[in-house]
Every structure is written in C-alpha cells, then in structure tokens.
PDB file of N, CA and C in Angstrom:
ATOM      1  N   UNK A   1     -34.518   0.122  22.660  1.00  0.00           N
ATOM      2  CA  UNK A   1     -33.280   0.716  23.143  1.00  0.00           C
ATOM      3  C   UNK A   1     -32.067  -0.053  22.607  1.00  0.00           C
ATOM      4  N   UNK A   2     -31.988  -1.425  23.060  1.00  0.00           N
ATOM      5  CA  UNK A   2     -30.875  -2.341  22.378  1.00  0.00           C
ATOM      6  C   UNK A   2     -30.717  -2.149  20.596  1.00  0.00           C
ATOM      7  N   UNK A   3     -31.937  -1.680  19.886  1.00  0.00           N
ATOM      8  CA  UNK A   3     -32.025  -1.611  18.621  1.00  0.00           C
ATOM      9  C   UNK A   3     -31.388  -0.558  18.282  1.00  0.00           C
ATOM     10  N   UNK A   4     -31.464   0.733  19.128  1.00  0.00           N
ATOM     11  CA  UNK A   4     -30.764   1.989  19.353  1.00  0.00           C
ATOM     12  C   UNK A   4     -29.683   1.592  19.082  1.00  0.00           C
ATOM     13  N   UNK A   5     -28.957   1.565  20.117  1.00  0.00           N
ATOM     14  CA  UNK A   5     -27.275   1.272  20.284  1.00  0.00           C
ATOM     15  C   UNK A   5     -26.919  -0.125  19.174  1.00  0.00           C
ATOM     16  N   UNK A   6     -27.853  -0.790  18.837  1.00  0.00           N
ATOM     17  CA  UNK A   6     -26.644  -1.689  17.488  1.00  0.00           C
ATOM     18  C   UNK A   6     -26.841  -0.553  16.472  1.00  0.00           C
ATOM     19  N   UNK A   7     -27.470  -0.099  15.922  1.00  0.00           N
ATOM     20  CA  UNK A   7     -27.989   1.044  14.862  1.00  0.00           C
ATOM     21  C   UNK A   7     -26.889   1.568  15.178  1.00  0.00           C
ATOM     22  N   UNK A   8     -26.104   2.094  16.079  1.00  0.00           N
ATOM     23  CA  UNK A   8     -25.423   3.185  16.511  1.00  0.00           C
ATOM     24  C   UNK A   8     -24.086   2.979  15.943  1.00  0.00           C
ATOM     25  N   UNK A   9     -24.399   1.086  16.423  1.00  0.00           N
ATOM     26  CA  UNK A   9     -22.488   0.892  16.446  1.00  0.00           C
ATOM     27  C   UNK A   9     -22.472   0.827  14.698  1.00  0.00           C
ATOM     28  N   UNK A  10     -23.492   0.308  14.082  1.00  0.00           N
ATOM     29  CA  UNK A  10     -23.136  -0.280  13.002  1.00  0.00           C
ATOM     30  C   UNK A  10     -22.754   1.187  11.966  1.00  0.00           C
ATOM     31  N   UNK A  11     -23.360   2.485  12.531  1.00  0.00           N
ATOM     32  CA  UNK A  11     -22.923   3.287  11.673  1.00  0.00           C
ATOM     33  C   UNK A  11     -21.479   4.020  11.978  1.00  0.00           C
ATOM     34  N   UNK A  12     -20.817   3.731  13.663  1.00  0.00           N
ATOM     35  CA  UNK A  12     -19.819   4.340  13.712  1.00  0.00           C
ATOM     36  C   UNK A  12     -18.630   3.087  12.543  1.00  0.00           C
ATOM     37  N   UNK A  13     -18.787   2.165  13.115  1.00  0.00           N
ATOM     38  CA  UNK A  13     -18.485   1.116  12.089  1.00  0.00           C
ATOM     39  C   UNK A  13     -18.063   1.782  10.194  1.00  0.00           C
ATOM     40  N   UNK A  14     -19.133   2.181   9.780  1.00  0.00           N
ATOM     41  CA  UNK A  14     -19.870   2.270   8.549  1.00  0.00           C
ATOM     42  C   UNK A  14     -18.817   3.028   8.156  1.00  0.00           C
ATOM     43  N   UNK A  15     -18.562   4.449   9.030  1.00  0.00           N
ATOM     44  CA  UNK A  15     -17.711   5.717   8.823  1.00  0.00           C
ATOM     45  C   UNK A  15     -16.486   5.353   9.224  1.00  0.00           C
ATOM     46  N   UNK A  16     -15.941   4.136  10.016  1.00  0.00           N
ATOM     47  CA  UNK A  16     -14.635   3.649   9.643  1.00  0.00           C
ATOM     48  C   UNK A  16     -14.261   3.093   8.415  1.00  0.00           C
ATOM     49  N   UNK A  17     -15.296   2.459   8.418  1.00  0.00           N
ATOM     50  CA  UNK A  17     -14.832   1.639   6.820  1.00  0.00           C
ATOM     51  C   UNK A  17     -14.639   2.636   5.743  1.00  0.00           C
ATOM     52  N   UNK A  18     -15.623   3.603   5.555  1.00  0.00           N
ATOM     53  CA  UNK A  18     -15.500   4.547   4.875  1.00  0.00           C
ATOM     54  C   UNK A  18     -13.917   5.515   4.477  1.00  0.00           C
ATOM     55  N   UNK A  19     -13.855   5.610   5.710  1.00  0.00           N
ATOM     56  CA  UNK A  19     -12.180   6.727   5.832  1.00  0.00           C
ATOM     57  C   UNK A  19     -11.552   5.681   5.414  1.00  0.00           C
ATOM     58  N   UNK A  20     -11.247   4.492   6.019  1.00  0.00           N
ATOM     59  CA  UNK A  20     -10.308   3.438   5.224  1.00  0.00           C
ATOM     60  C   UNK A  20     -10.552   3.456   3.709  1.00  0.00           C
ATOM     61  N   UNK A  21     -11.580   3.339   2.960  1.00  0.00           N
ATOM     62  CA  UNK A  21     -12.191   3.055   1.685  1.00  0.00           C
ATOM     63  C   UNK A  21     -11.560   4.346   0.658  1.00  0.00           C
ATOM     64  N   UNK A  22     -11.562   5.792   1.435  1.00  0.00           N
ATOM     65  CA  UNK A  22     -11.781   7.196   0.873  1.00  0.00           C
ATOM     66  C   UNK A  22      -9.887   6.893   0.605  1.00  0.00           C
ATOM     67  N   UNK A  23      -9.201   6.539   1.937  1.00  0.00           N
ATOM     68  CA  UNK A  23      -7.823   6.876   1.872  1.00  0.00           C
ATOM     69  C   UNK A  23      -6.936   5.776   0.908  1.00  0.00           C
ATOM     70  N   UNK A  24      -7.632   4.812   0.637  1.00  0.00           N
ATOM     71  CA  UNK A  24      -7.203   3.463  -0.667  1.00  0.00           C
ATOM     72  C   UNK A  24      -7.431   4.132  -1.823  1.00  0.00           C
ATOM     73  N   UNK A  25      -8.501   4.883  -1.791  1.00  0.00           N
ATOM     74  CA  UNK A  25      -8.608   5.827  -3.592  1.00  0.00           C
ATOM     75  C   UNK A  25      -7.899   7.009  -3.752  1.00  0.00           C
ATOM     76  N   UNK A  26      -7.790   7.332  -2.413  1.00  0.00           N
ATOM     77  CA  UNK A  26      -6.444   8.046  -2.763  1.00  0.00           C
ATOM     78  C   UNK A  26      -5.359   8.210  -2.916  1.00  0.00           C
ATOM     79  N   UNK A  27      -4.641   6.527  -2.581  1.00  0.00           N
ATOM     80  CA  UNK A  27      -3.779   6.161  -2.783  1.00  0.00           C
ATOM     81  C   UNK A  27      -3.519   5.843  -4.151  1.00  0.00           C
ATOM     82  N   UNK A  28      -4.426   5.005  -4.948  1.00  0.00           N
ATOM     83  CA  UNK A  28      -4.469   4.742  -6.327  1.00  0.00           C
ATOM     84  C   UNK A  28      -4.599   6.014  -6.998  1.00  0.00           C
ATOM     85  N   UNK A  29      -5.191   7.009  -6.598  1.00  0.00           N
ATOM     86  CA  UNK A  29      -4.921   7.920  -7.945  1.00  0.00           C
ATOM     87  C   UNK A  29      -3.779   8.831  -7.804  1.00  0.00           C
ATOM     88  N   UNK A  30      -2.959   8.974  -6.399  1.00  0.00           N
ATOM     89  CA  UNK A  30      -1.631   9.082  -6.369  1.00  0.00           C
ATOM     90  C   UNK A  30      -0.409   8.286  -6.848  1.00  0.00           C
ATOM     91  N   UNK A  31      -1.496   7.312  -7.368  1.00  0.00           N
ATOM     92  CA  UNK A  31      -0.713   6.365  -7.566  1.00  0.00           C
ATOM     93  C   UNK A  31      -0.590   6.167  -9.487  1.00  0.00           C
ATOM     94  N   UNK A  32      -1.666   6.747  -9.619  1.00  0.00           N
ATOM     95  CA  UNK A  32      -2.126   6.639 -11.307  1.00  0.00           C
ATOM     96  C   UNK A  32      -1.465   8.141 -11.628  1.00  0.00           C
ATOM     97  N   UNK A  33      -1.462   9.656 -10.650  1.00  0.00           N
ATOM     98  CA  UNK A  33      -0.611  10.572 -11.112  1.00  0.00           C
ATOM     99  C   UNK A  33       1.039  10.474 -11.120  1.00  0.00           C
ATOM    100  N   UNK A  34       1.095   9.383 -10.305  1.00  0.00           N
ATOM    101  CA  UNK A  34       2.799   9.683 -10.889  1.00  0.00           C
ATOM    102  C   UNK A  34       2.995   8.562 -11.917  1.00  0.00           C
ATOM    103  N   UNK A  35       2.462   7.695 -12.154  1.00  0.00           N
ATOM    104  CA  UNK A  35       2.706   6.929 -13.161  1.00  0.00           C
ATOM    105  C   UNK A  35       2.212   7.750 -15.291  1.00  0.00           C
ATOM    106  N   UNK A  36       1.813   9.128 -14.851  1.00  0.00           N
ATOM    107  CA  UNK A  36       1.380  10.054 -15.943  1.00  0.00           C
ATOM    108  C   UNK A  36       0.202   9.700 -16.506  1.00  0.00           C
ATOM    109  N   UNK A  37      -0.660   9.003 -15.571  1.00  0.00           N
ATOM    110  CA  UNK A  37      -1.799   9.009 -16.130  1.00  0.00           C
ATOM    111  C   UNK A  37      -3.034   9.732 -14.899  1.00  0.00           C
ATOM    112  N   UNK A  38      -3.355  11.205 -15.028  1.00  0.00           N
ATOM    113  CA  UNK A  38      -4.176  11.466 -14.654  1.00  0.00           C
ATOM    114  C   UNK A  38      -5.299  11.161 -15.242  1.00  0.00           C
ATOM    115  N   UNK A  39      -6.727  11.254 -14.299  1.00  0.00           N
ATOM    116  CA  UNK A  39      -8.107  10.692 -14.717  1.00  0.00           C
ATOM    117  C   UNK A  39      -9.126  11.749 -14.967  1.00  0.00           C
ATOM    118  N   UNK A  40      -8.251  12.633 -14.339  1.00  0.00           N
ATOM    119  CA  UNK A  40      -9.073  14.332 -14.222  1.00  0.00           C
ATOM    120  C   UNK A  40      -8.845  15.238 -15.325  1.00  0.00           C
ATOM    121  N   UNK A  41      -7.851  14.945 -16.079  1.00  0.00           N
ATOM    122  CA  UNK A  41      -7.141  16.278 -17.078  1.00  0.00           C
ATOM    123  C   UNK A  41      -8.827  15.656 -18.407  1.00  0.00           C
ATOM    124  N   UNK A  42      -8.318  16.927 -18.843  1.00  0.00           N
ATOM    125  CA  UNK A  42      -9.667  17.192 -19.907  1.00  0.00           C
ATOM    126  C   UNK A  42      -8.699  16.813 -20.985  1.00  0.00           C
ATOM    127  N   UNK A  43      -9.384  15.979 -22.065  1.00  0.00           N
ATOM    128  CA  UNK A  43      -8.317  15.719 -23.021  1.00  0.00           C
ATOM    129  C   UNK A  43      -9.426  16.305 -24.403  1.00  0.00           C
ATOM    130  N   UNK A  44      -8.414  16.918 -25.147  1.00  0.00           N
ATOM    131  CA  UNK A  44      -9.472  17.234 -26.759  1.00  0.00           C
ATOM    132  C   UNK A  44      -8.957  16.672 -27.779  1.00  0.00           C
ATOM    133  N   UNK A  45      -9.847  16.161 -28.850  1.00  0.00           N
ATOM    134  CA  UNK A  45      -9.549  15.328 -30.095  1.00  0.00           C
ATOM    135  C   UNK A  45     -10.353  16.408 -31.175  1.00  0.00           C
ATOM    136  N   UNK A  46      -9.270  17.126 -32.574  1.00  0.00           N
ATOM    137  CA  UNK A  46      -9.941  17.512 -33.839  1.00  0.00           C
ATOM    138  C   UNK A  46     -10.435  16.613 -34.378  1.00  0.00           C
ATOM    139  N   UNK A  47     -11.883  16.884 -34.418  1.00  0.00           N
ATOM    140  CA  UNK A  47     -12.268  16.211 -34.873  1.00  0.00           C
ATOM    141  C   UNK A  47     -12.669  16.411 -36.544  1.00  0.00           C
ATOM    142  N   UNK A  48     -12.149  16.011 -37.629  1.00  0.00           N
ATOM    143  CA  UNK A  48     -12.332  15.750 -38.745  1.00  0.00           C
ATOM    144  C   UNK A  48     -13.653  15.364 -39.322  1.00  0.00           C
ATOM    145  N   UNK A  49     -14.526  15.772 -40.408  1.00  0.00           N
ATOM    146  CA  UNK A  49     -15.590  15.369 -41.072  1.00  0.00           C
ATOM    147  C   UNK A  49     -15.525  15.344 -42.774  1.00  0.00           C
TER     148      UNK A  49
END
C-alpha cells in the first residue's frame, strides 16, 4: 500500500516537471521564431551535378 501511494506521488511529481519542461521549449522556440530562425520551415537546396 505505502509502495502504492509513493508510486503515486512520484508520478504526479513526474507530470509537473513535465508541464514545466514542455512550457521552457516553448519558450525557446518562441524565442528562436522571432529571432528568424525557425526549426520547422522546410528549406530546399538545387542541387547541381
């Protein structure tokens, strides 16, 4: 039972850290789009032979 409830806490825990973790990367890549460097845009190169 005691094994229960630490199991329990450690995952409500887990999913805090998480939302903290999710909302820092979204800060940086709000942070990387206004600086004009998106990470997502598809970029193409002619390629020459």
């Amino acid at each position: 039972m005691a094994e229960q409830i630490m199991e329990q806490e450690q995952q409500e825990l887990s999913a805090e850290q998480l939302s903290e973790l999710l909302q820092i990367r979204r800060d940086k890549l709000t942070a990387l789009r206004e600086a004009g460097k998106d990470p997502f845009t598809i970029t193409k190169f002619n390629v020459t032979g």
